[in-house]
PDB file of N, CA and C in Angstrom:
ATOM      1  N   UNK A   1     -28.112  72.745  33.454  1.00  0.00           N
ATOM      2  CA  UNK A   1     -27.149  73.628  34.076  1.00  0.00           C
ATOM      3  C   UNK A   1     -27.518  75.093  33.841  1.00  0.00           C
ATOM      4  N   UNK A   2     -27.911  75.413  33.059  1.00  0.00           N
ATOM      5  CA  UNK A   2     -28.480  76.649  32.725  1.00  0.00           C
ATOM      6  C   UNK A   2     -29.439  77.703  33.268  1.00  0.00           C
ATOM      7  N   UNK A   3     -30.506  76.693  34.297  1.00  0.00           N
ATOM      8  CA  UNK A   3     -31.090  76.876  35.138  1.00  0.00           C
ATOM      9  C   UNK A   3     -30.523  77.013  36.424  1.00  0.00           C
ATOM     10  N   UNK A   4     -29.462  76.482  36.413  1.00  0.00           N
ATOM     11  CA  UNK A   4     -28.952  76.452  37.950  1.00  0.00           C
ATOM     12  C   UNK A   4     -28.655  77.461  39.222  1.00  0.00           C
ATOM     13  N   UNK A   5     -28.660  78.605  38.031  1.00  0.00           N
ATOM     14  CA  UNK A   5     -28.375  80.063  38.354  1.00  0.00           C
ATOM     15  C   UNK A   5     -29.855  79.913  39.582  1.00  0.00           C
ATOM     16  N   UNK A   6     -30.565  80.125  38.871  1.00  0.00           N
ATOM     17  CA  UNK A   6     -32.164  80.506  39.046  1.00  0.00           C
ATOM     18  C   UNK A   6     -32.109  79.994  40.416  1.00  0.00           C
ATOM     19  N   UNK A   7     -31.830  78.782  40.743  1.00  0.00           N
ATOM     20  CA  UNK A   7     -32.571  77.565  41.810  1.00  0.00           C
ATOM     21  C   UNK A   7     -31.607  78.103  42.928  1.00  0.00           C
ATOM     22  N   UNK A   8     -29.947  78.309  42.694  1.00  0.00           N
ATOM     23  CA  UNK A   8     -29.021  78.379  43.365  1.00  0.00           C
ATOM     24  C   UNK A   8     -29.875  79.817  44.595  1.00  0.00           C
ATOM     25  N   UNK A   9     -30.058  80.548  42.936  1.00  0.00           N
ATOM     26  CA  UNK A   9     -30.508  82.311  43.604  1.00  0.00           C
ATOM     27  C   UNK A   9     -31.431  82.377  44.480  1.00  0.00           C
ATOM     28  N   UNK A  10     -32.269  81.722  44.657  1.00  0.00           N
ATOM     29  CA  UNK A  10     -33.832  81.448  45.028  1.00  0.00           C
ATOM     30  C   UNK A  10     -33.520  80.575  46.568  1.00  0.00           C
ATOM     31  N   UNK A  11     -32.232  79.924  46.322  1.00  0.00           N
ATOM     32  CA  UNK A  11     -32.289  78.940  47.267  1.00  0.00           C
ATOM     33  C   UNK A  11     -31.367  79.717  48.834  1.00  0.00           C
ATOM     34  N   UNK A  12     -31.842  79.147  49.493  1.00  0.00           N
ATOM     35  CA  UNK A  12     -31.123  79.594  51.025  1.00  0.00           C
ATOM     36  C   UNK A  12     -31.081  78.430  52.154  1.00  0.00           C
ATOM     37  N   UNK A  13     -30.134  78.810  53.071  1.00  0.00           N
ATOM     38  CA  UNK A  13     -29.011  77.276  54.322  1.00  0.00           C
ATOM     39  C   UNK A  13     -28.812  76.354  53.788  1.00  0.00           C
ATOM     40  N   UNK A  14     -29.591  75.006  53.992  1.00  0.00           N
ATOM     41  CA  UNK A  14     -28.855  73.594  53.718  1.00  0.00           C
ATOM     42  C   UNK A  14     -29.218  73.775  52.412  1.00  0.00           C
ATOM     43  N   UNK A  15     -30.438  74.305  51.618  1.00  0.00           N
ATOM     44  CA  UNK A  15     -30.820  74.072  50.399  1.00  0.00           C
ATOM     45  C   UNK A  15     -29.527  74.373  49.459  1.00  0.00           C
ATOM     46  N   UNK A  16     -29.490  75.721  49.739  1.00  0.00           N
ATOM     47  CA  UNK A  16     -28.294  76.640  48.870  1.00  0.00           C
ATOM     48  C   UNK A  16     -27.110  75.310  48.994  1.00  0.00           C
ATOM     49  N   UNK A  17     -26.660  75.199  50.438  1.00  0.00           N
ATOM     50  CA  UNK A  17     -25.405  74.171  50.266  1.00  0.00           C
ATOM     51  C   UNK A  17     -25.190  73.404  49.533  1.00  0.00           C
ATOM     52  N   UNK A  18     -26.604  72.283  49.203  1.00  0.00           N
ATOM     53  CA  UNK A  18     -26.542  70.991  48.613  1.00  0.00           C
ATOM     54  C   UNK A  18     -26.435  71.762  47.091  1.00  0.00           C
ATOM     55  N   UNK A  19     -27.085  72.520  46.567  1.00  0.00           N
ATOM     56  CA  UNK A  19     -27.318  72.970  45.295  1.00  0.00           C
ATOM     57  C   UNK A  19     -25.790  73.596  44.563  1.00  0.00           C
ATOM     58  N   UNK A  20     -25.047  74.098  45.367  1.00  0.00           N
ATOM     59  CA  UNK A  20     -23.556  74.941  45.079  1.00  0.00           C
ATOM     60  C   UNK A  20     -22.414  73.369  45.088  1.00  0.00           C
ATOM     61  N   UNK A  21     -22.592  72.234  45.690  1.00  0.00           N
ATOM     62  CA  UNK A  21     -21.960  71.325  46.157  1.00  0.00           C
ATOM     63  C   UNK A  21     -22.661  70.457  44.992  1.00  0.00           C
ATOM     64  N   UNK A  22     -23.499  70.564  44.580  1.00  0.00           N
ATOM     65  CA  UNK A  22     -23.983  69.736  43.370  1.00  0.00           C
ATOM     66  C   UNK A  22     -23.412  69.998  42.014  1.00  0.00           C
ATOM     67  N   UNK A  23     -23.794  71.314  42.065  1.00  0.00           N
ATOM     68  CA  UNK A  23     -23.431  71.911  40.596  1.00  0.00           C
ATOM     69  C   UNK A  23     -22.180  72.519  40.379  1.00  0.00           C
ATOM     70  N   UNK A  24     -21.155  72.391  41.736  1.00  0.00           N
ATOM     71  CA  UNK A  24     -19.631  71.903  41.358  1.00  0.00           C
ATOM     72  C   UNK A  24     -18.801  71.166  41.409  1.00  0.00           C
ATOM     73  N   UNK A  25     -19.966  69.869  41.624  1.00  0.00           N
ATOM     74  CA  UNK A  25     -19.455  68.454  41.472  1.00  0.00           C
ATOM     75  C   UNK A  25     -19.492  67.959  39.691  1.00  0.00           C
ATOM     76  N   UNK A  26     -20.345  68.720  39.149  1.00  0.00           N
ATOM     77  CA  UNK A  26     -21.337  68.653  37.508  1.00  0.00           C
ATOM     78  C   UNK A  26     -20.002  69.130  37.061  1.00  0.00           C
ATOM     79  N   UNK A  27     -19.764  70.606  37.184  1.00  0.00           N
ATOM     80  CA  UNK A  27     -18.685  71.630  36.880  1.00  0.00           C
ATOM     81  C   UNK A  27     -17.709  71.253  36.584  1.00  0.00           C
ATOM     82  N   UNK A  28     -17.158  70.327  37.522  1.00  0.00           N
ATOM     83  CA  UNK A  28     -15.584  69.799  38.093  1.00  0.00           C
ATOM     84  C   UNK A  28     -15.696  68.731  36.821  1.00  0.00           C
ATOM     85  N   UNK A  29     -16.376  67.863  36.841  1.00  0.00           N
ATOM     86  CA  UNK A  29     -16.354  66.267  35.925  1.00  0.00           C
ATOM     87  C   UNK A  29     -16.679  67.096  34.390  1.00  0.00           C
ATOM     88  N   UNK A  30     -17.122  67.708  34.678  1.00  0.00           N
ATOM     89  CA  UNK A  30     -17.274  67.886  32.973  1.00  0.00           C
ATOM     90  C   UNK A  30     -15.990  68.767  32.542  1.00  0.00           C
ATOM     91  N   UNK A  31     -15.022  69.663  33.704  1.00  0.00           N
ATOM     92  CA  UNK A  31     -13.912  70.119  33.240  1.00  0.00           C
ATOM     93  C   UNK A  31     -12.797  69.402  33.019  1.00  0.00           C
ATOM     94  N   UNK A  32     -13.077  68.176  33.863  1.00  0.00           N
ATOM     95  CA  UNK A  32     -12.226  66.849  33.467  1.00  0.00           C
ATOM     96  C   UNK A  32     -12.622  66.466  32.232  1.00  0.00           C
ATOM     97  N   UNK A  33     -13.546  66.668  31.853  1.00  0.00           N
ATOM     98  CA  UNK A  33     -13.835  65.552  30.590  1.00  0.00           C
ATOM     99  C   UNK A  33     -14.592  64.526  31.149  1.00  0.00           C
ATOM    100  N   UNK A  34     -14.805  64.078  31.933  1.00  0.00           N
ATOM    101  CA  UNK A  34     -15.297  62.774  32.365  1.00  0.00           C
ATOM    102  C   UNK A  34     -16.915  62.639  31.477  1.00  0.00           C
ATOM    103  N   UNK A  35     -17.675  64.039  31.582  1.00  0.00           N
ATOM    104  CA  UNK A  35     -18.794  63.877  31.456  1.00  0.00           C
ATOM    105  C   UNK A  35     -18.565  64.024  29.532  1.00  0.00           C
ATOM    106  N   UNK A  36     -19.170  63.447  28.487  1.00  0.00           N
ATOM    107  CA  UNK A  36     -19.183  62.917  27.462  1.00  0.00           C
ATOM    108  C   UNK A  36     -20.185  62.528  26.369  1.00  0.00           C
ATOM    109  N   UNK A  37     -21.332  63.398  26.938  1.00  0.00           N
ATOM    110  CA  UNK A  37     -22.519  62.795  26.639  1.00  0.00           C
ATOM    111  C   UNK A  37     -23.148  63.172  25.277  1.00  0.00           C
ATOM    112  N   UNK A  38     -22.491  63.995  24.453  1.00  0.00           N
ATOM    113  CA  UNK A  38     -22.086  63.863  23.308  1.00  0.00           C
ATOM    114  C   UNK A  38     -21.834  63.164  22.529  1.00  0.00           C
ATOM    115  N   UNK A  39     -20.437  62.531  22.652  1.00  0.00           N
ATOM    116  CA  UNK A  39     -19.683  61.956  22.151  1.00  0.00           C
ATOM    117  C   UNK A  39     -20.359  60.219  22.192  1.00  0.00           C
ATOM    118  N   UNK A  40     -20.676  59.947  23.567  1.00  0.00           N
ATOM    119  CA  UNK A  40     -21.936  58.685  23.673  1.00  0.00           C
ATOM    120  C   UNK A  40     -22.590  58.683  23.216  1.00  0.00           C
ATOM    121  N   UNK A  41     -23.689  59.796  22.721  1.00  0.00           N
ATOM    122  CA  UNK A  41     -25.031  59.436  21.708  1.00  0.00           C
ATOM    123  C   UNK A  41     -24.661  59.330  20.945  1.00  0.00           C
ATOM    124  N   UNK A  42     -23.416  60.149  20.194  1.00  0.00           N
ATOM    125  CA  UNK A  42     -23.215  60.290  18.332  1.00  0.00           C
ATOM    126  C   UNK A  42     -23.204  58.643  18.492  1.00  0.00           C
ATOM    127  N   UNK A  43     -22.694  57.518  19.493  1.00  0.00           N
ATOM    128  CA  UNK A  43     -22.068  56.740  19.088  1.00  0.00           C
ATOM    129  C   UNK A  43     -23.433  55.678  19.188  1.00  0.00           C
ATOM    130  N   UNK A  44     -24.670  55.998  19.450  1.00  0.00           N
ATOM    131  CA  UNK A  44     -26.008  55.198  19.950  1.00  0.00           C
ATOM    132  C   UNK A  44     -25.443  54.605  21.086  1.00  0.00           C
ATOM    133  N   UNK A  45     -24.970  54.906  22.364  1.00  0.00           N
ATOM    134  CA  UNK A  45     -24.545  54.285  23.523  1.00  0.00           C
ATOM    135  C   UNK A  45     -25.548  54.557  24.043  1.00  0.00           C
ATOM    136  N   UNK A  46     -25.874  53.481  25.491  1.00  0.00           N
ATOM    137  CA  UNK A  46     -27.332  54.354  26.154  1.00  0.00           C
ATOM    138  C   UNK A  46     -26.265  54.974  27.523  1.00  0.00           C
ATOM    139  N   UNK A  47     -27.481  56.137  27.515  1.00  0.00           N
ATOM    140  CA  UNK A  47     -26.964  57.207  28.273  1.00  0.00           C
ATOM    141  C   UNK A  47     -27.255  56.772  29.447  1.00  0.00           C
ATOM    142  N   UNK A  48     -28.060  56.404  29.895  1.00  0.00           N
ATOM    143  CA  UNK A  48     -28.809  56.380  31.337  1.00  0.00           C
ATOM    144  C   UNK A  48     -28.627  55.068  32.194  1.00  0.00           C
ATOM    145  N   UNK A  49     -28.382  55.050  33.542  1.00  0.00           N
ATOM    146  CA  UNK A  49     -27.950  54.054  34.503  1.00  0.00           C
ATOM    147  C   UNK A  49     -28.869  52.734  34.346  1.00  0.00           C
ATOM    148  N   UNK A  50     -30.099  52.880  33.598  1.00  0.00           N
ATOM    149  CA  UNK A  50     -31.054  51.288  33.506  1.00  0.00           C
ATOM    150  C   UNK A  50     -30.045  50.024  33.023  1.00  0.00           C
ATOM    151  N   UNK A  51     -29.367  50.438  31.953  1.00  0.00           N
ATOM    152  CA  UNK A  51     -28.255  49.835  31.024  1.00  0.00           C
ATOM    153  C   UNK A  51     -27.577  48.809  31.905  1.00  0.00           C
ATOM    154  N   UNK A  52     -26.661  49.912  32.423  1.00  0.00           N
ATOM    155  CA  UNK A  52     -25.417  49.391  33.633  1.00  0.00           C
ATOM    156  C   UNK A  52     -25.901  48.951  34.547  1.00  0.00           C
ATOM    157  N   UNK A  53     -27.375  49.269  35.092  1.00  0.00           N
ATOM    158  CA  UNK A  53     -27.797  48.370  36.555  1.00  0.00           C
ATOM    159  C   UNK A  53     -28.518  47.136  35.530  1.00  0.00           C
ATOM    160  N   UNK A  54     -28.965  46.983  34.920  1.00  0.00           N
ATOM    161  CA  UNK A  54     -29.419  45.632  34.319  1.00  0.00           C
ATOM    162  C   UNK A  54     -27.813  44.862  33.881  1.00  0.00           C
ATOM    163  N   UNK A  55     -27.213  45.075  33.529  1.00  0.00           N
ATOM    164  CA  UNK A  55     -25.715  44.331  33.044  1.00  0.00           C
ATOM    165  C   UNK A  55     -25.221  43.901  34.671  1.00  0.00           C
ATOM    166  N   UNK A  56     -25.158  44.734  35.114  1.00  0.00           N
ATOM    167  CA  UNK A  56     -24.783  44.286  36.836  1.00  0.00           C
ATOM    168  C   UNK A  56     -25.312  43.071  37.088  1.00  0.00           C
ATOM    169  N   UNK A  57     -27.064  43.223  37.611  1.00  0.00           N
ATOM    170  CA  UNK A  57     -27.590  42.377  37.479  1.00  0.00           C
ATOM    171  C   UNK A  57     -27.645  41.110  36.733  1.00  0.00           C
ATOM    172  N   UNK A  58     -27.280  41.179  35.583  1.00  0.00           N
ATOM    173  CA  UNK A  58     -27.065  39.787  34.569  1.00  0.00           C
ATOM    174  C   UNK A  58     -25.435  38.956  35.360  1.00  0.00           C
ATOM    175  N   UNK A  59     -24.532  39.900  35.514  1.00  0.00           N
ATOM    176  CA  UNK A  59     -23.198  39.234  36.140  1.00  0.00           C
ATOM    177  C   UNK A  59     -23.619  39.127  37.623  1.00  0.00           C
ATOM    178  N   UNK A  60     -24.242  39.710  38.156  1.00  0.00           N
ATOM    179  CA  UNK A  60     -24.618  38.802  39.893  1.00  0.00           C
ATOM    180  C   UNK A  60     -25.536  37.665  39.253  1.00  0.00           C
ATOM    181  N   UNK A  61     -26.346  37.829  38.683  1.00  0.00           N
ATOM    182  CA  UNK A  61     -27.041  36.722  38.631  1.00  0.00           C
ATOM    183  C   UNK A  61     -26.424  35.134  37.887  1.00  0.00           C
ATOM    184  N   UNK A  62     -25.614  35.547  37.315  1.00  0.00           N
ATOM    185  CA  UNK A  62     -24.112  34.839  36.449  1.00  0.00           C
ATOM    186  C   UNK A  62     -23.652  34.127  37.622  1.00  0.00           C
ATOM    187  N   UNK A  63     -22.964  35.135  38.264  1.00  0.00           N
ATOM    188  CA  UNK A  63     -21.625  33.925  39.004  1.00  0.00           C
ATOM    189  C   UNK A  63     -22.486  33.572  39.865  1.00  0.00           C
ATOM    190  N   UNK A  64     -23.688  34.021  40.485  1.00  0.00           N
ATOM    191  CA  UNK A  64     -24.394  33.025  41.303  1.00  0.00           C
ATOM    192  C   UNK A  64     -24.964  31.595  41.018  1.00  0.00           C
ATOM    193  N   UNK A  65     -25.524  31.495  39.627  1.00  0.00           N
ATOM    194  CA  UNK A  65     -25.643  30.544  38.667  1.00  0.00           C
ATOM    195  C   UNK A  65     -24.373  29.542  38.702  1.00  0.00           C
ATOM    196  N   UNK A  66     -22.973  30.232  38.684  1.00  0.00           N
ATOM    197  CA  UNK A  66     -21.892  29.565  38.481  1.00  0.00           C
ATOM    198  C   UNK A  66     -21.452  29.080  39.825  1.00  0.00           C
ATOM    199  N   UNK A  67     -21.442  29.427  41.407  1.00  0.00           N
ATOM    200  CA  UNK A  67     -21.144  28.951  42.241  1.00  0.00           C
ATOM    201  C   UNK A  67     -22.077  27.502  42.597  1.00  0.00           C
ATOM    202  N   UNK A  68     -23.371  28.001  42.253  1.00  0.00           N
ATOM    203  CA  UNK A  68     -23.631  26.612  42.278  1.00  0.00           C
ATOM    204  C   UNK A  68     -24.113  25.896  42.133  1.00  0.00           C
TER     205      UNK A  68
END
């Protein structure tokens, strides 16, 4: 986020759009609280989506096993 300045400044039309629409989508969730990523490592949680798309994967591959 720190950089964002830089890329935002540099950036111009659709670029600028997506980049201002990104980084106050970041803005917004982390003023909620949502974002946490702190509080997840102190706890050794894994941070990154491999985790949750492999667990997905284990429960599709589950109830498919289980239908039949």
């Amino acid at each position: 986020m720190r950089n964002m300045g830089e890329f935002i400044f540099e950036a111009n039309g659709e670029r600028l759009k997506i980049l201002v629409r990104e980084r106050n989508y970041i803005l917004k969730a982390y003023r909620r609280r949502l974002l946490r990523y702190n509080e997840v490592a102190s706890r050794k949680l894994p941070l990154g989506s491999g985790a949750v798309e492999s667990l997905i994967r284990q429960v599709v591959n589950l109830r498919s096993d289980w239908k039949q």
